[in-house]
N, C-alpha and C. Protein backbone atom coordinates (compact mmCIF):
# COMPACT_ATOMS: atom_id res chain seq x y z
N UNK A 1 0.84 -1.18 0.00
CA UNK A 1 0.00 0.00 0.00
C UNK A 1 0.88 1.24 0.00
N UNK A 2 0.62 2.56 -0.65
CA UNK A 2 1.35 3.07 -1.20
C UNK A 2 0.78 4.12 0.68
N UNK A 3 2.20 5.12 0.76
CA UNK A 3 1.27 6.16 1.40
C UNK A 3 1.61 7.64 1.06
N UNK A 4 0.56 7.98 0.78
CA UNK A 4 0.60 9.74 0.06
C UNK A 4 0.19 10.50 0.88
N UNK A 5 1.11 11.43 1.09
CA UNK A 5 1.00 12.75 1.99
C UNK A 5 0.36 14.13 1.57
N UNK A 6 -0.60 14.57 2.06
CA UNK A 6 -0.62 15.86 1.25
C UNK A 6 -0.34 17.15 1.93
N UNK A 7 0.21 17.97 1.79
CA UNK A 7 0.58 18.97 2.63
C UNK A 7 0.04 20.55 2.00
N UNK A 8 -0.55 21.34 2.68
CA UNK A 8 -1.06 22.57 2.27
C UNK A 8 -1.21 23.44 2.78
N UNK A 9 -1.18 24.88 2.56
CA UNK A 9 -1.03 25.80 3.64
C UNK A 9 -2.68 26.05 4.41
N UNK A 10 -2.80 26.03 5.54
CA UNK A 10 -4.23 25.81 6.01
C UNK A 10 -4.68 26.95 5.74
N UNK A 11 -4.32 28.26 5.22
CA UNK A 11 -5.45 29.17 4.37
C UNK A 11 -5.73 28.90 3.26
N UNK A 12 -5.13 27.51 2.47
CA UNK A 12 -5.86 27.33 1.53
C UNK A 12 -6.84 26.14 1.39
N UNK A 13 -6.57 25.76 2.29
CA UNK A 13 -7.82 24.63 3.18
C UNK A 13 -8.62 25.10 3.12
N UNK A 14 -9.07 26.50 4.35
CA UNK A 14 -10.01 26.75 4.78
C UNK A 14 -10.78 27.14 3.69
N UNK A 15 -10.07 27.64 1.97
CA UNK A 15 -11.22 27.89 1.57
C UNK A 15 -11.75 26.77 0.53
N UNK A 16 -11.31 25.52 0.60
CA UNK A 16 -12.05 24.56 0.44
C UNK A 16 -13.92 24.77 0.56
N UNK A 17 -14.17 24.60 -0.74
CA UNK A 17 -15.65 23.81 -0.70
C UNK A 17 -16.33 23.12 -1.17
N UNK A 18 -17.39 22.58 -1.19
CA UNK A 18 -18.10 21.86 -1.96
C UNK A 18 -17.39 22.04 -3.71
N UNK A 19 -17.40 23.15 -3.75
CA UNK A 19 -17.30 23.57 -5.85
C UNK A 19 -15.31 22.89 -5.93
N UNK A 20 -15.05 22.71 -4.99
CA UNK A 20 -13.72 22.33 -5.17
C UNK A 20 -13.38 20.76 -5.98
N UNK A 21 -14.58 19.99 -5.67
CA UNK A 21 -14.61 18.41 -5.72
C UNK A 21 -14.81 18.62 -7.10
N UNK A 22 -14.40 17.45 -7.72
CA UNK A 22 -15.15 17.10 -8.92
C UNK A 22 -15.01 15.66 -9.36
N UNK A 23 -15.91 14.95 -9.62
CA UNK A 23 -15.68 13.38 -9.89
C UNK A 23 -14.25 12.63 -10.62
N UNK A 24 -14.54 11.72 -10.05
CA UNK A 24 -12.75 11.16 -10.58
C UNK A 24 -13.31 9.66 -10.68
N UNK A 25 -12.45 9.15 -11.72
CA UNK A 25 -12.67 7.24 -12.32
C UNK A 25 -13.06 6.28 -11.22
N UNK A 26 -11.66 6.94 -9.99
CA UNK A 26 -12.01 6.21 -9.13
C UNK A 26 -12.31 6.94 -7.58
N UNK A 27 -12.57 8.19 -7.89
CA UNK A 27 -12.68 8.94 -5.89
C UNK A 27 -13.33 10.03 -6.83
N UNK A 28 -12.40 10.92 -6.16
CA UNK A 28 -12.35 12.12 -6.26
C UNK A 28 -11.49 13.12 -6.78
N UNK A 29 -11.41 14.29 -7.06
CA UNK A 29 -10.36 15.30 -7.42
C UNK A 29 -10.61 16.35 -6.47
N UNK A 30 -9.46 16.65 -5.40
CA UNK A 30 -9.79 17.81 -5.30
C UNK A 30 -9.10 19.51 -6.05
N UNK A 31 -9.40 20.71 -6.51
CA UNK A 31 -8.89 21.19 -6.79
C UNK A 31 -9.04 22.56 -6.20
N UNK A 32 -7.21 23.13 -5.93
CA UNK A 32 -6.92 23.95 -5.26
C UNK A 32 -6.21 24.92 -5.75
N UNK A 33 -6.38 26.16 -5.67
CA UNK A 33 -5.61 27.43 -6.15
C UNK A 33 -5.24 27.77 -5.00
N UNK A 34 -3.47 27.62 -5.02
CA UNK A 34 -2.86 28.29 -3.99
C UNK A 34 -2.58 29.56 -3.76
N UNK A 35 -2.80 30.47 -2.71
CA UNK A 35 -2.91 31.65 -2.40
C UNK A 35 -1.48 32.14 -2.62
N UNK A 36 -0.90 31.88 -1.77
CA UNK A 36 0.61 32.37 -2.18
C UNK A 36 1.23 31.85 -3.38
N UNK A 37 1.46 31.00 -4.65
CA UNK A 37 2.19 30.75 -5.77
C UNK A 37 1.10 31.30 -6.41
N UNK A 38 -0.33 31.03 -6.55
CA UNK A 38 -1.31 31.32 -7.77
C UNK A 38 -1.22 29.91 -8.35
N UNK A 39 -0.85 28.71 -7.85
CA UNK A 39 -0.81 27.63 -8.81
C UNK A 39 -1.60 26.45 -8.73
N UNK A 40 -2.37 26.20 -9.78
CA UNK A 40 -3.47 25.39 -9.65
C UNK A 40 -2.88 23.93 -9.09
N UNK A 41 -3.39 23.35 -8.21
CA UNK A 41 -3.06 22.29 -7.75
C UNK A 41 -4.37 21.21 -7.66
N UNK A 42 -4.19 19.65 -8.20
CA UNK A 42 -5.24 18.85 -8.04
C UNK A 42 -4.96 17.49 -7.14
N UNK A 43 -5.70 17.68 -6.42
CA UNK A 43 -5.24 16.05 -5.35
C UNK A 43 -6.41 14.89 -5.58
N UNK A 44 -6.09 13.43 -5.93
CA UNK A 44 -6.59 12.45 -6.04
C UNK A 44 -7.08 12.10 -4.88
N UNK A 45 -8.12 11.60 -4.57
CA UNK A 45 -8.93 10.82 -2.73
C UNK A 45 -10.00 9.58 -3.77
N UNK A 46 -8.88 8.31 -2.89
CA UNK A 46 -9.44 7.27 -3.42
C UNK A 46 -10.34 6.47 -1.82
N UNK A 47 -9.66 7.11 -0.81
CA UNK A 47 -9.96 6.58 0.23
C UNK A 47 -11.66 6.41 0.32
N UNK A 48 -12.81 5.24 0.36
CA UNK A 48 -13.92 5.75 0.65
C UNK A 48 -14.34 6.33 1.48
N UNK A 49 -13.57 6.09 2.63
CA UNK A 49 -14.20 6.88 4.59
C UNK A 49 -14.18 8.63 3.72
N UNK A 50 -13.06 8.86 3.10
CA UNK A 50 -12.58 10.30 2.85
C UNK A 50 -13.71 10.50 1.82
N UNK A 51 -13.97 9.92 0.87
CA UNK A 51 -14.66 10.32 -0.69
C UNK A 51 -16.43 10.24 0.50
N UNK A 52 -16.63 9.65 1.36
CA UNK A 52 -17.77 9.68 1.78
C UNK A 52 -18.08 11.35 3.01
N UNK A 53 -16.47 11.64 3.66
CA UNK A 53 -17.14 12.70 4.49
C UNK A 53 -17.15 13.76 2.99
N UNK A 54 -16.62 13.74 2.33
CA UNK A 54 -16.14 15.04 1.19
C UNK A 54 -17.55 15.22 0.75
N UNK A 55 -18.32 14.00 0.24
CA UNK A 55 -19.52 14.21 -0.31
C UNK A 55 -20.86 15.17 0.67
N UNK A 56 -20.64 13.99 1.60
CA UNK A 56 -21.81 13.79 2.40
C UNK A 56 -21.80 15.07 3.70
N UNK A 57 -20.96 15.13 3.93
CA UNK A 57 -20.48 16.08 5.28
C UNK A 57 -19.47 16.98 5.18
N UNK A 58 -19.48 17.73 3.94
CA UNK A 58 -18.21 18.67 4.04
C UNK A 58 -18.57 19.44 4.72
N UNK A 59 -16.82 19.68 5.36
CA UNK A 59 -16.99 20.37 6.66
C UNK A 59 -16.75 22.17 6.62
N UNK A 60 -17.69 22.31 7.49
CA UNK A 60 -17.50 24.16 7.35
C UNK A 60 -16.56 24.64 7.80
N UNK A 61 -16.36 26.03 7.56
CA UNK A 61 -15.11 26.57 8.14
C UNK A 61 -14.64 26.35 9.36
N UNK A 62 -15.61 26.38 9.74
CA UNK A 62 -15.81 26.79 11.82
C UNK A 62 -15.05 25.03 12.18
N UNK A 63 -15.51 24.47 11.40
CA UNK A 63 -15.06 22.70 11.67
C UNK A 63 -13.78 22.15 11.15
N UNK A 64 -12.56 23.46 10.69
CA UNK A 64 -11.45 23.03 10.76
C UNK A 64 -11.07 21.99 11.12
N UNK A 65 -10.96 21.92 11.84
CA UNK A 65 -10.04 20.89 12.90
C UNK A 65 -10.57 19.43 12.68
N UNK A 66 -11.81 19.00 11.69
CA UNK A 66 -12.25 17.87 11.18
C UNK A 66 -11.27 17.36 9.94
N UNK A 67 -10.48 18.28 9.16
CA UNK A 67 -9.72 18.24 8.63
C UNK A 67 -8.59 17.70 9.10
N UNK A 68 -8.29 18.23 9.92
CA UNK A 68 -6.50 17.38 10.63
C UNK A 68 -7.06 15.82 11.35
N UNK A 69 -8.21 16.04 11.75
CA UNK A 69 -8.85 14.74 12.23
C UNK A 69 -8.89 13.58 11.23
N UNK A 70 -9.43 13.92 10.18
CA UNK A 70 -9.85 12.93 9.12
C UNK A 70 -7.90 12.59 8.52
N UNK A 71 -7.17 13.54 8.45
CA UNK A 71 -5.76 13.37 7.85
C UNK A 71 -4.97 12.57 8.68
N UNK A 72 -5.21 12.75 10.13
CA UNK A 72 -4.36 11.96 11.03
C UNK A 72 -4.79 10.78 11.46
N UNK A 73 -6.25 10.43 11.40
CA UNK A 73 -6.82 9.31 10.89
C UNK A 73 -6.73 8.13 9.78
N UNK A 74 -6.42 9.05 8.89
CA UNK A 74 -6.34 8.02 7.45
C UNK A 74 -4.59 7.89 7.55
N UNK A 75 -3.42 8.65 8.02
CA UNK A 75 -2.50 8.07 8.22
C UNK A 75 -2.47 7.49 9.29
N UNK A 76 -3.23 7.27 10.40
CA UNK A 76 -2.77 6.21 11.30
C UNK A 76 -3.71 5.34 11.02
N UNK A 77 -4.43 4.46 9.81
CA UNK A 77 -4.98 3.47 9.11
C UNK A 77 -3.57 3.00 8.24
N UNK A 78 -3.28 3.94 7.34
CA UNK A 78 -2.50 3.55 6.72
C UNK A 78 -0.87 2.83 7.49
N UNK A 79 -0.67 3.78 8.25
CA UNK A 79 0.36 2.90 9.19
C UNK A 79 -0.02 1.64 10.00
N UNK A 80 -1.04 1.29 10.28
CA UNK A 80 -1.20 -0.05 10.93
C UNK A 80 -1.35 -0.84 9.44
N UNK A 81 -1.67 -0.47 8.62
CA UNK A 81 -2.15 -1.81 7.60
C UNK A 81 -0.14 -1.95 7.51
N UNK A 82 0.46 -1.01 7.19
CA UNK A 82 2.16 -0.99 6.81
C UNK A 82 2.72 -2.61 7.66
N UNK A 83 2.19 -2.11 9.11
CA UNK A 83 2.47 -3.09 9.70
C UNK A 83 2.02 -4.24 10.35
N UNK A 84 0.93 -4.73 9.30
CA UNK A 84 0.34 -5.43 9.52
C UNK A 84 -0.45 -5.64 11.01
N UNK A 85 -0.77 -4.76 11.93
CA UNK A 85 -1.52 -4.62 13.09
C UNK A 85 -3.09 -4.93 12.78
């Protein structure tokens, strides 16, 4: 299992929304214009737990911190499968 990191400046998180998503073969796309470069950036989410809160429950501003939740979550999934736990 592969593991992919994504890293971003959290003002360009926060302005994450719904219009950001757009369908993908197999998840999702998300796409991001970074505030400081100006440079369009697109991230793949194949994860379902992830492709299901993105749809179903994207989170509002005020709910930041569901964000680092769901990220530190899906890497500490991904590190137990690494080691077989």
């Amino acid at each position: 299992m592969a593991i992919n990191w994504f890293v971003q400046r959290v003002s360009d998180l926060l302005k994450l929304s719904p219009s950001n998503l757009r369908k993908a073969p197999t998840g999702l796309y998300i796409d991001i214009l970074q505030q400081k470069t100006k440079k369009a950036v697109t991230v793949g989410v194949a994860d379902p737990l992830v492709i299901e809160i993105l749809e179903n429950e994207f989170p509002r501003r005020e709910e930041s911190h569901k964000w680092y939740l769901i990220n530190r979550l899906k890497h500490f999934v991904e590190w137990r499968e690494l080691m077989n736990w």
